[in-house]
N, C-alpha and C. Protein backbone atom coordinates (compact mmCIF):
# COMPACT_ATOMS: atom_id res chain seq x y z
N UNK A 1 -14.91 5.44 9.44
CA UNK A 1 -13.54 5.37 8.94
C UNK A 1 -13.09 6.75 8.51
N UNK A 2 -12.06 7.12 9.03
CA UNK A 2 -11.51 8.56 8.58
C UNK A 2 -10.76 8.42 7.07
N UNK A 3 -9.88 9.30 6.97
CA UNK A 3 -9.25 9.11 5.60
C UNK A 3 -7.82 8.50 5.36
N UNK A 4 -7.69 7.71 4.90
CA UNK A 4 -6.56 7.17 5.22
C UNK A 4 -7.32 5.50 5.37
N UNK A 5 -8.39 5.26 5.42
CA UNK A 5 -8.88 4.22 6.03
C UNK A 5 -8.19 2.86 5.26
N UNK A 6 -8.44 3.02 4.07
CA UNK A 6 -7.57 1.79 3.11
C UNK A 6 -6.34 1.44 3.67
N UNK A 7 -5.53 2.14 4.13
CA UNK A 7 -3.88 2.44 4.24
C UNK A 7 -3.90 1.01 5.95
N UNK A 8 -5.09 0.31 6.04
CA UNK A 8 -4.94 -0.06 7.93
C UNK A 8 -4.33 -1.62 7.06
N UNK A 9 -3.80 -2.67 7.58
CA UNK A 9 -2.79 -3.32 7.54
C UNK A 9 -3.10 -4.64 8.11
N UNK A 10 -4.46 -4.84 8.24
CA UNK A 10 -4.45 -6.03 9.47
C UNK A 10 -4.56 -7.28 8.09
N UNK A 11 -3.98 -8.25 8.00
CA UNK A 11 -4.13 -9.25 7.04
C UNK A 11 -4.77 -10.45 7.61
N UNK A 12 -6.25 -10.66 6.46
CA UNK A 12 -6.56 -11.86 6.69
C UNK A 12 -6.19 -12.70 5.56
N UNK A 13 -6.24 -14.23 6.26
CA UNK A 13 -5.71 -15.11 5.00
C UNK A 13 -6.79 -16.52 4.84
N UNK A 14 -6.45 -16.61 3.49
CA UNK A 14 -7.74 -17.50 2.75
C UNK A 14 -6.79 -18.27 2.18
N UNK A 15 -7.31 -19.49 1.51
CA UNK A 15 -7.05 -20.19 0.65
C UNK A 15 -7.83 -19.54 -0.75
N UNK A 16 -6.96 -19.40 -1.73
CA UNK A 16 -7.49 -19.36 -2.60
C UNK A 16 -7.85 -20.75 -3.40
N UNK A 17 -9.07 -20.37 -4.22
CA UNK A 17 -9.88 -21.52 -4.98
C UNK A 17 -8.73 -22.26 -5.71
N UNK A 18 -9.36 -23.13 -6.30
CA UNK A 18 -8.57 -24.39 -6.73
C UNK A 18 -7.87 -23.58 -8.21
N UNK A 19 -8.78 -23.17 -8.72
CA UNK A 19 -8.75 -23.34 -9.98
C UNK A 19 -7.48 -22.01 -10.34
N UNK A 20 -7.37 -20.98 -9.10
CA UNK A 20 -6.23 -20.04 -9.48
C UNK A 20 -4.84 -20.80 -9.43
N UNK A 21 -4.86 -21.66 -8.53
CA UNK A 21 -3.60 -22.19 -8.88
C UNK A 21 -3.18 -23.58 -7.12
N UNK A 22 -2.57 -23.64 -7.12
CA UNK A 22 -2.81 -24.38 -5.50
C UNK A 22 -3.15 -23.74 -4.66
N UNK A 23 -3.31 -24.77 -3.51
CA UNK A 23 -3.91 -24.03 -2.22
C UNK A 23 -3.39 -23.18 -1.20
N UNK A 24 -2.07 -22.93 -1.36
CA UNK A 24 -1.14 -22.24 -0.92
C UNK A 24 -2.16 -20.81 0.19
N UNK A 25 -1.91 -20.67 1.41
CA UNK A 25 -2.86 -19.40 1.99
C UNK A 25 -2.02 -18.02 1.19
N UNK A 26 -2.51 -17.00 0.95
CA UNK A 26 -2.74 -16.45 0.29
C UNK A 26 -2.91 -14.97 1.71
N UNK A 27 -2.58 -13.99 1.91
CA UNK A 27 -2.64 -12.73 2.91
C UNK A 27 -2.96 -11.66 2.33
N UNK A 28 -4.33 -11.04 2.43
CA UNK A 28 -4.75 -10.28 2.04
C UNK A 28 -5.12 -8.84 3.35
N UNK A 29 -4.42 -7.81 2.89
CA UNK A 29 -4.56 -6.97 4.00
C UNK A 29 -6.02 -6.47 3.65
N UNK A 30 -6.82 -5.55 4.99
CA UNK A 30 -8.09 -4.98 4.98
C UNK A 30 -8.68 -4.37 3.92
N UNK A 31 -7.20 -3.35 3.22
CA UNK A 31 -7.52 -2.27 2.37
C UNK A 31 -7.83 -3.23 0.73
N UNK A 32 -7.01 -4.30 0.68
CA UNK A 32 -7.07 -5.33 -0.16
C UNK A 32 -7.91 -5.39 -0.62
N UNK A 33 -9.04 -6.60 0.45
CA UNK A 33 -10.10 -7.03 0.99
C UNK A 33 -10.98 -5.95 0.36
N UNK A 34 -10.59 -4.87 0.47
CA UNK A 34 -11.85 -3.96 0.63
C UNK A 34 -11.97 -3.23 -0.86
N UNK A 35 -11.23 -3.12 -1.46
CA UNK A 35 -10.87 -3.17 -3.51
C UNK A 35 -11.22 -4.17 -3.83
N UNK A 36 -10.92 -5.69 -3.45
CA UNK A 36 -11.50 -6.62 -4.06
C UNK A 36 -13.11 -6.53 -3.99
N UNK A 37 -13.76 -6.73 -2.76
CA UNK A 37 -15.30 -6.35 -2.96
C UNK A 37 -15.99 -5.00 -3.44
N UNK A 38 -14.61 -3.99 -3.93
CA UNK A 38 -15.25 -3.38 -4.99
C UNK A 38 -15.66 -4.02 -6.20
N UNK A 39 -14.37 -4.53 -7.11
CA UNK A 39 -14.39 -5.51 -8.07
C UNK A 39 -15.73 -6.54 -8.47
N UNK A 40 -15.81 -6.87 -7.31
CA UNK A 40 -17.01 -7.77 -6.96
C UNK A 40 -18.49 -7.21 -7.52
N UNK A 41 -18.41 -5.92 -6.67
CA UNK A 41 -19.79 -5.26 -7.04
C UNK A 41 -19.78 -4.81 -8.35
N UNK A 42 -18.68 -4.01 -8.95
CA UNK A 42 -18.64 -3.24 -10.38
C UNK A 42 -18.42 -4.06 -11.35
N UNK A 43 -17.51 -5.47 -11.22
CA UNK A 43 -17.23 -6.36 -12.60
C UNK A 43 -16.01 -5.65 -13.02
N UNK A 44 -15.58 -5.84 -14.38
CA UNK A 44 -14.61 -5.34 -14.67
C UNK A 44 -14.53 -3.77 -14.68
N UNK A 45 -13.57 -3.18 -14.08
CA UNK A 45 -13.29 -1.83 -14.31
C UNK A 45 -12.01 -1.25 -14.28
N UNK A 46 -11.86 0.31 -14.32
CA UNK A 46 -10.18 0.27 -13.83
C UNK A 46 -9.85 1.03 -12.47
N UNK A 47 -8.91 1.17 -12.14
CA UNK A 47 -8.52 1.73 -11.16
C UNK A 47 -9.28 3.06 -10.48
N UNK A 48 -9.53 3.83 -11.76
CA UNK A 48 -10.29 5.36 -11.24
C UNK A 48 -11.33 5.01 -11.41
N UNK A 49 -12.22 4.20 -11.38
CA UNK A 49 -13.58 3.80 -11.31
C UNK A 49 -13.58 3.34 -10.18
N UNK A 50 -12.71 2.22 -9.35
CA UNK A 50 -12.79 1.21 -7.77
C UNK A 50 -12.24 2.67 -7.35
N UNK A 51 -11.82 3.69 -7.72
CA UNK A 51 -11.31 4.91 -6.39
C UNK A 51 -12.65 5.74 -6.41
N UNK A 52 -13.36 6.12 -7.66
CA UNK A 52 -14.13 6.70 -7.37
C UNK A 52 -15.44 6.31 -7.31
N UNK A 53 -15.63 5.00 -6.75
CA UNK A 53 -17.18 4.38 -6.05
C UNK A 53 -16.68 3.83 -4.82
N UNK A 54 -15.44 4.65 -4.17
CA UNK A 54 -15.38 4.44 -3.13
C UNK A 54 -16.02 5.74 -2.16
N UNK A 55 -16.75 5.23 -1.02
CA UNK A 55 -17.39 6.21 -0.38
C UNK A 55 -16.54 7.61 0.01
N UNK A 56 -16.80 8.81 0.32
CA UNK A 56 -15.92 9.88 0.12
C UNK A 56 -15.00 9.84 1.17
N UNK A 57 -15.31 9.15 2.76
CA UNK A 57 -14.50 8.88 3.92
C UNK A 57 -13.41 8.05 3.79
N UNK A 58 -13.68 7.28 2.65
CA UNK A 58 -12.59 6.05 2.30
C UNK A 58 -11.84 6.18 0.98
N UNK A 59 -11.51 7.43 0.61
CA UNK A 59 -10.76 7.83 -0.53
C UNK A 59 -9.53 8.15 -0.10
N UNK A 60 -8.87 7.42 -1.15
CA UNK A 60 -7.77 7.86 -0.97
C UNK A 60 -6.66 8.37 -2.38
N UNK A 61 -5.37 8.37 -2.30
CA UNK A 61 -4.97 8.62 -3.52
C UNK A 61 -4.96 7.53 -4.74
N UNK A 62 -5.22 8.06 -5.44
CA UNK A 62 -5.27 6.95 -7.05
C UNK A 62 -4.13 5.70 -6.92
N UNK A 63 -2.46 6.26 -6.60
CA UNK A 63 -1.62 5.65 -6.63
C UNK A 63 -1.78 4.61 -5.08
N UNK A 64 -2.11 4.89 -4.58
CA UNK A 64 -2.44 4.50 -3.14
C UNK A 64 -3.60 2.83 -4.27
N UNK A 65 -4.72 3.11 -4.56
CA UNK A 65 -5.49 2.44 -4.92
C UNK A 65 -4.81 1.45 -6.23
N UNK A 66 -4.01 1.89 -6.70
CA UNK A 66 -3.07 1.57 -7.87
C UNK A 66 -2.55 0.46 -7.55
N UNK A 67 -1.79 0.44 -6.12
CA UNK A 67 -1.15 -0.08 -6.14
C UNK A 67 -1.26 -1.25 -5.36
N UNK A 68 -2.90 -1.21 -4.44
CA UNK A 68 -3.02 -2.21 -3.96
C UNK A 68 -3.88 -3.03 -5.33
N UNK A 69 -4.60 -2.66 -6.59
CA UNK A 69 -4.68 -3.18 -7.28
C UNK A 69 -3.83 -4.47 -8.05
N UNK A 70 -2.44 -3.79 -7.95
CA UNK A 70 -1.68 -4.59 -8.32
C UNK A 70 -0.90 -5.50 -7.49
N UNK A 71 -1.28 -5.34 -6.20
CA UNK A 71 -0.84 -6.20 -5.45
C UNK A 71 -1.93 -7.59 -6.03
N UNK A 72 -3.26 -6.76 -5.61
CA UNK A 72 -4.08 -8.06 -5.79
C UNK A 72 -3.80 -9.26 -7.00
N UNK A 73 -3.13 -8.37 -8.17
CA UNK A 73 -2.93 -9.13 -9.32
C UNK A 73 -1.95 -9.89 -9.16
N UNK A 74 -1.06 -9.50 -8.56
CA UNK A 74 0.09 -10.65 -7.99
C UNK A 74 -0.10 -11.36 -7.56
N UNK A 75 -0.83 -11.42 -6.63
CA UNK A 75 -1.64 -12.32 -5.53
C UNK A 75 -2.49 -13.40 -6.32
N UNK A 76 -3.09 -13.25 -7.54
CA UNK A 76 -3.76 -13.70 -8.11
C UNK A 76 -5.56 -13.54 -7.73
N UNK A 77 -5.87 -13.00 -6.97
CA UNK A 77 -7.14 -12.48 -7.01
C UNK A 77 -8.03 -11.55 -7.88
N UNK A 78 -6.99 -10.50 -8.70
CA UNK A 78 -7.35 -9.82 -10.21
C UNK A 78 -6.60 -10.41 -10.99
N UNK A 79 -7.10 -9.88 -12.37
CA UNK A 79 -6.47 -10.40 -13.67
C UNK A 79 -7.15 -8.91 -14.51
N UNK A 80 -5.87 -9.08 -15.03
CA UNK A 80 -5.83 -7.92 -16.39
C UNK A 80 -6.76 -8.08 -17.36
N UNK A 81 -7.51 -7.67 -18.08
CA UNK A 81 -8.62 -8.15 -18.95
C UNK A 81 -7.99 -6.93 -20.38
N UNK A 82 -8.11 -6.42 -20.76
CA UNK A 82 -7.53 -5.36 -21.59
C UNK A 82 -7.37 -3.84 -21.32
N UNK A 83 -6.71 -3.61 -21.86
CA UNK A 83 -6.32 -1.89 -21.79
C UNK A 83 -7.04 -0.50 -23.05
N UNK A 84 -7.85 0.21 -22.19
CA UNK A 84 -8.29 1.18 -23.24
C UNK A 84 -7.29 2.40 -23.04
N UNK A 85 -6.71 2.89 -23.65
CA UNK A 85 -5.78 4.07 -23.83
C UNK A 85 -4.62 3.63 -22.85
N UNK A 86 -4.69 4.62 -22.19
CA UNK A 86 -3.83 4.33 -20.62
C UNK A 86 -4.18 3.10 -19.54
N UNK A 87 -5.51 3.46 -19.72
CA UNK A 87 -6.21 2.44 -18.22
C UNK A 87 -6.23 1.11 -18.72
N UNK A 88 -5.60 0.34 -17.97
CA UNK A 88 -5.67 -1.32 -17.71
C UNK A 88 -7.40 -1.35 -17.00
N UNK A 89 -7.87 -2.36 -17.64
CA UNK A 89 -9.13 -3.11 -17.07
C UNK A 89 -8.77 -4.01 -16.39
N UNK A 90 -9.11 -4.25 -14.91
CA UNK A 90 -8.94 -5.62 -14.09
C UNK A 90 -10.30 -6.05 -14.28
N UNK A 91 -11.08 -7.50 -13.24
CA UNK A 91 -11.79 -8.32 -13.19
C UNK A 91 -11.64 -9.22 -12.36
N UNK A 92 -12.02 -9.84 -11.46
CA UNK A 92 -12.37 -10.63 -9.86
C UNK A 92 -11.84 -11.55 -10.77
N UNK A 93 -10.54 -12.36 -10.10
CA UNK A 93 -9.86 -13.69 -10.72
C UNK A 93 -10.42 -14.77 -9.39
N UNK A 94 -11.27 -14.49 -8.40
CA UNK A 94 -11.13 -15.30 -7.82
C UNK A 94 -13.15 -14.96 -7.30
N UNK A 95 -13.62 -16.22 -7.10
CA UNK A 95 -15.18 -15.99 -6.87
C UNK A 95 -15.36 -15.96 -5.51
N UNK A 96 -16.61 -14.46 -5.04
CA UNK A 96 -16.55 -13.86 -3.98
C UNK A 96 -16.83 -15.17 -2.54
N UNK A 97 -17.83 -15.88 -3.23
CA UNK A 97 -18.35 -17.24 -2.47
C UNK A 97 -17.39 -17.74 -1.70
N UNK A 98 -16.55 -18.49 -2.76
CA UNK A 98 -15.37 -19.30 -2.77
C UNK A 98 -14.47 -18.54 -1.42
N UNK A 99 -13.96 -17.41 -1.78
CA UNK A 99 -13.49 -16.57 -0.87
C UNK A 99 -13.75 -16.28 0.55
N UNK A 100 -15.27 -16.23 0.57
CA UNK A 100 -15.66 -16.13 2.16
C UNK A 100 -16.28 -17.60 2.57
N UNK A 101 -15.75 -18.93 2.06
CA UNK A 101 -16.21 -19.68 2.61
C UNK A 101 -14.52 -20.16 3.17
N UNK A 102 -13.77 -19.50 2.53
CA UNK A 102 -12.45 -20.21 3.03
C UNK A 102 -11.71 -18.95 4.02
N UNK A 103 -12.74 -17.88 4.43
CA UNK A 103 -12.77 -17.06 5.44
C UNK A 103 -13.31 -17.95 6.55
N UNK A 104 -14.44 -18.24 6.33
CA UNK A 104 -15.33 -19.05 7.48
C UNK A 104 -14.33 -20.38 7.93
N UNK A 105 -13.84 -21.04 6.69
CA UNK A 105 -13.02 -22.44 7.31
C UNK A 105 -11.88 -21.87 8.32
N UNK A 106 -11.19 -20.91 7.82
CA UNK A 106 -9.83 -20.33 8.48
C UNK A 106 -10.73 -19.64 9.95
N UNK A 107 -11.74 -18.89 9.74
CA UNK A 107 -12.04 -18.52 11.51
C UNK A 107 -12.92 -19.76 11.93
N UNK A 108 -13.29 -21.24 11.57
CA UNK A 108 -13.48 -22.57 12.27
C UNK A 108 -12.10 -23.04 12.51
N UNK A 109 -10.80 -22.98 11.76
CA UNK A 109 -10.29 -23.42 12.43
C UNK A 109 -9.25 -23.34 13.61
N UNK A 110 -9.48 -21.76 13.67
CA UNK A 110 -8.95 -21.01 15.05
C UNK A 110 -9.98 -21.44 16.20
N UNK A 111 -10.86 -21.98 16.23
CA UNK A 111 -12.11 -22.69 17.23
C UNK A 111 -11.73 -24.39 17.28
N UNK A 112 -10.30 -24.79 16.64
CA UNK A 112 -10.38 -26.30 16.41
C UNK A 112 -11.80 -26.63 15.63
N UNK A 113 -11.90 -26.06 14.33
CA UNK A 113 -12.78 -26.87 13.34
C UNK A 113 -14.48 -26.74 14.50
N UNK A 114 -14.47 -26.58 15.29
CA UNK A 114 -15.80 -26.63 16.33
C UNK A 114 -16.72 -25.74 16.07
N UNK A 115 -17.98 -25.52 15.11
CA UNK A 115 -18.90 -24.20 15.20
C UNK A 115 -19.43 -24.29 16.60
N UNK A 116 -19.08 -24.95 17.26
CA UNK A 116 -20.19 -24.75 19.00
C UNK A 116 -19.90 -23.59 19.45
N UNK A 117 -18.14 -23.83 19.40
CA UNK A 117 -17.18 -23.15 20.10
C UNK A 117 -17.04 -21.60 19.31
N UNK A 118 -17.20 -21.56 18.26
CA UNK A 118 -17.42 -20.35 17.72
C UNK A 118 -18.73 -19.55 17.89
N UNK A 119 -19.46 -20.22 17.66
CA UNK A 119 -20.58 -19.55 18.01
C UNK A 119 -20.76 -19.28 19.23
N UNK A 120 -20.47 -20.24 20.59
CA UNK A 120 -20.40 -19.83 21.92
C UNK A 120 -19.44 -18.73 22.32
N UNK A 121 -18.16 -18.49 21.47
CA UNK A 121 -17.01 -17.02 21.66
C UNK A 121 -18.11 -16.06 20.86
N UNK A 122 -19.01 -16.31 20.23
CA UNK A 122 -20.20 -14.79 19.81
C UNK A 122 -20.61 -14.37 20.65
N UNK A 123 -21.58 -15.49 21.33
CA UNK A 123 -22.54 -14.72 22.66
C UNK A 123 -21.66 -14.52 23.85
N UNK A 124 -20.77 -14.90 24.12
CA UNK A 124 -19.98 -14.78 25.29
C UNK A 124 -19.76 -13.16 25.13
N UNK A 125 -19.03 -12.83 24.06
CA UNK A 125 -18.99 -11.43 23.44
C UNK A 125 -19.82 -10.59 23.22
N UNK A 126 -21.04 -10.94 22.75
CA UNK A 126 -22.15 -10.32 22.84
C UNK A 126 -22.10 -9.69 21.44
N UNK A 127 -21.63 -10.85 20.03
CA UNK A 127 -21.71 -10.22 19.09
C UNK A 127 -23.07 -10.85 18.28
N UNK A 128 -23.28 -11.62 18.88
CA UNK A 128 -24.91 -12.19 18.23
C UNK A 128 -25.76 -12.77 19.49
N UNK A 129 -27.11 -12.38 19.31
CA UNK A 129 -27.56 -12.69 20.93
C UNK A 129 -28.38 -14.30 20.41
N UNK A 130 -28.88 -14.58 21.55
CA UNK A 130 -29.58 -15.72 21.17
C UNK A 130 -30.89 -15.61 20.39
N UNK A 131 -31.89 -14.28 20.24
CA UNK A 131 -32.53 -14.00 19.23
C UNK A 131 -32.08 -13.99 17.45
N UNK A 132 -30.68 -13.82 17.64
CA UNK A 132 -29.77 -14.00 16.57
C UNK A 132 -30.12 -15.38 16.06
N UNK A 133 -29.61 -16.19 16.56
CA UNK A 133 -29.54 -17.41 16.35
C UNK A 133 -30.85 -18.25 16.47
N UNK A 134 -31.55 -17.96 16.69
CA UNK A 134 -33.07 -18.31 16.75
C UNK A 134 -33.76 -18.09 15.33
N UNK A 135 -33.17 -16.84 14.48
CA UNK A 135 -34.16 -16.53 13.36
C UNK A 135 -32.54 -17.25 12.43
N UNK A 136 -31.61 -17.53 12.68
CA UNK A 136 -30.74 -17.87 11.87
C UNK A 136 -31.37 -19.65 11.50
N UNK A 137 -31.78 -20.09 12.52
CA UNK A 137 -32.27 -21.65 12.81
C UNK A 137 -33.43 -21.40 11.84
N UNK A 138 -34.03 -20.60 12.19
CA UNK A 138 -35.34 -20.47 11.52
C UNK A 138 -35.34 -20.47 10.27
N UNK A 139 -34.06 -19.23 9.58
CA UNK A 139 -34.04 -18.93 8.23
C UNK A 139 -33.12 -20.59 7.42
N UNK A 140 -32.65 -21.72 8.33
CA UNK A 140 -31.77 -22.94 7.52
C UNK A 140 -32.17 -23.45 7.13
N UNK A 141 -31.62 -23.38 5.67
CA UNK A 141 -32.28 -24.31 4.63
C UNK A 141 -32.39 -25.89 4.98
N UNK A 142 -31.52 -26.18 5.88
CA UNK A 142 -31.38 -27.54 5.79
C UNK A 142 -32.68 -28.87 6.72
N UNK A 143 -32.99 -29.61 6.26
CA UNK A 143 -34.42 -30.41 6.53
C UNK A 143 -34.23 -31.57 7.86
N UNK A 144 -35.11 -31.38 8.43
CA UNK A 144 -34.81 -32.38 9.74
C UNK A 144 -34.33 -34.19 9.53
N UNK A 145 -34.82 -34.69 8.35
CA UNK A 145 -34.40 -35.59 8.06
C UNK A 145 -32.45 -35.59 7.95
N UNK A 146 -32.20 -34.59 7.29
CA UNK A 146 -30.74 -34.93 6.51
C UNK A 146 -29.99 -34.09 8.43
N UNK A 147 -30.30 -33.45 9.02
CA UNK A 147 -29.80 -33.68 10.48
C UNK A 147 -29.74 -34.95 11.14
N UNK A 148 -30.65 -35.48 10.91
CA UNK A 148 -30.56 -36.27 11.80
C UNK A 148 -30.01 -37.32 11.35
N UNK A 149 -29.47 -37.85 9.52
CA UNK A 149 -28.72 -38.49 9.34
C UNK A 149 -27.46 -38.25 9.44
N UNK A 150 -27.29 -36.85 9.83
CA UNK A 150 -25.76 -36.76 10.21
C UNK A 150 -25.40 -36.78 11.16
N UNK A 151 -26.33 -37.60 12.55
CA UNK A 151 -26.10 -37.74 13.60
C UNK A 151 -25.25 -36.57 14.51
N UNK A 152 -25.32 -35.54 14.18
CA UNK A 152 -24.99 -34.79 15.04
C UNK A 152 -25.76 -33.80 15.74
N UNK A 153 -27.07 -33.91 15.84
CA UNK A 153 -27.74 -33.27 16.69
C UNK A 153 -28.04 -31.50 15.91
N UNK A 154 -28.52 -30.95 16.83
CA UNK A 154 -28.66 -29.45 17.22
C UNK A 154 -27.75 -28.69 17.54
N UNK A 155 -27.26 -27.41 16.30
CA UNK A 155 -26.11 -26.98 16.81
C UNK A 155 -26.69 -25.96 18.33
């Protein structure tokens, strides 16, 4: 990523969790996305802290970072926690889990709800090979009994 990298525009959209408010989808651009899983990693902090544990290729200006901060707060994904001097403290209003599982529902349901079909647009692509998916089978928690009561076979 060169510099400027925050500034790219492509929006993905989630449902946010229940508990921020309804389910309304919610558009979060890349650079967003990519302040929020600062948040994530650091916990509460402020603005010149998420600019400066950003890697040196992906810096950008304070106000630049400022202000997608406060987008996020609009959005309801941060929340204000208190202010020391000047600097506002934010804090992850929304849990990272929660977030990328309603990533995963939104790219199932560009496949019609189908993981076959998603997972078959991977290898077709050649973004996971079938060794992929072999140690992914391997690493599932889930027990041959409770498959096979869900009658749906082997993905």
């Amino acid at each position: 990523m060169g510099k400027g990298a925050l500034a790219h525009t492509t929006d993905i959209v989630v449902g946010l969790p229940r508990d921020v408010g309804d389910m309304k989808k919610t558009r979060f651009s890349k650079a967003e996305t990519r302040i929020l899983e600062q948040y994530w990693k650091l916990g509460t902090c402020s603005v010149r802290e998420i600019l400066d544990s950003l890697p040196e290729e992906e810096r950008v200006a304070y106000t630049t970072v400022q202000t997608l901060v406060y987008r996020l707060e609009q959005k309801g994904a941060l929340r204000k926690v208190k202010k020391i001097g000047n600097a506002q403290l934010f804090e992850p209003a929304i849990d990272q889990s929660e977030y990328r599982s309603g990533l995963v529902r939104d790219l199932l349901d560009l496949f019609g709800g189908s993981p076959r079909l998603l997972v078959s647009n991977l290898l077709e692509k050649g973004e996971i090979t079938l060794k992929d998916l072999k140690a992914l089978q391997n690493a599932a928690p889930m027990s041959k009994s409770s498959r096979s009561r869900g009658g749906k076979g082997h993905a």
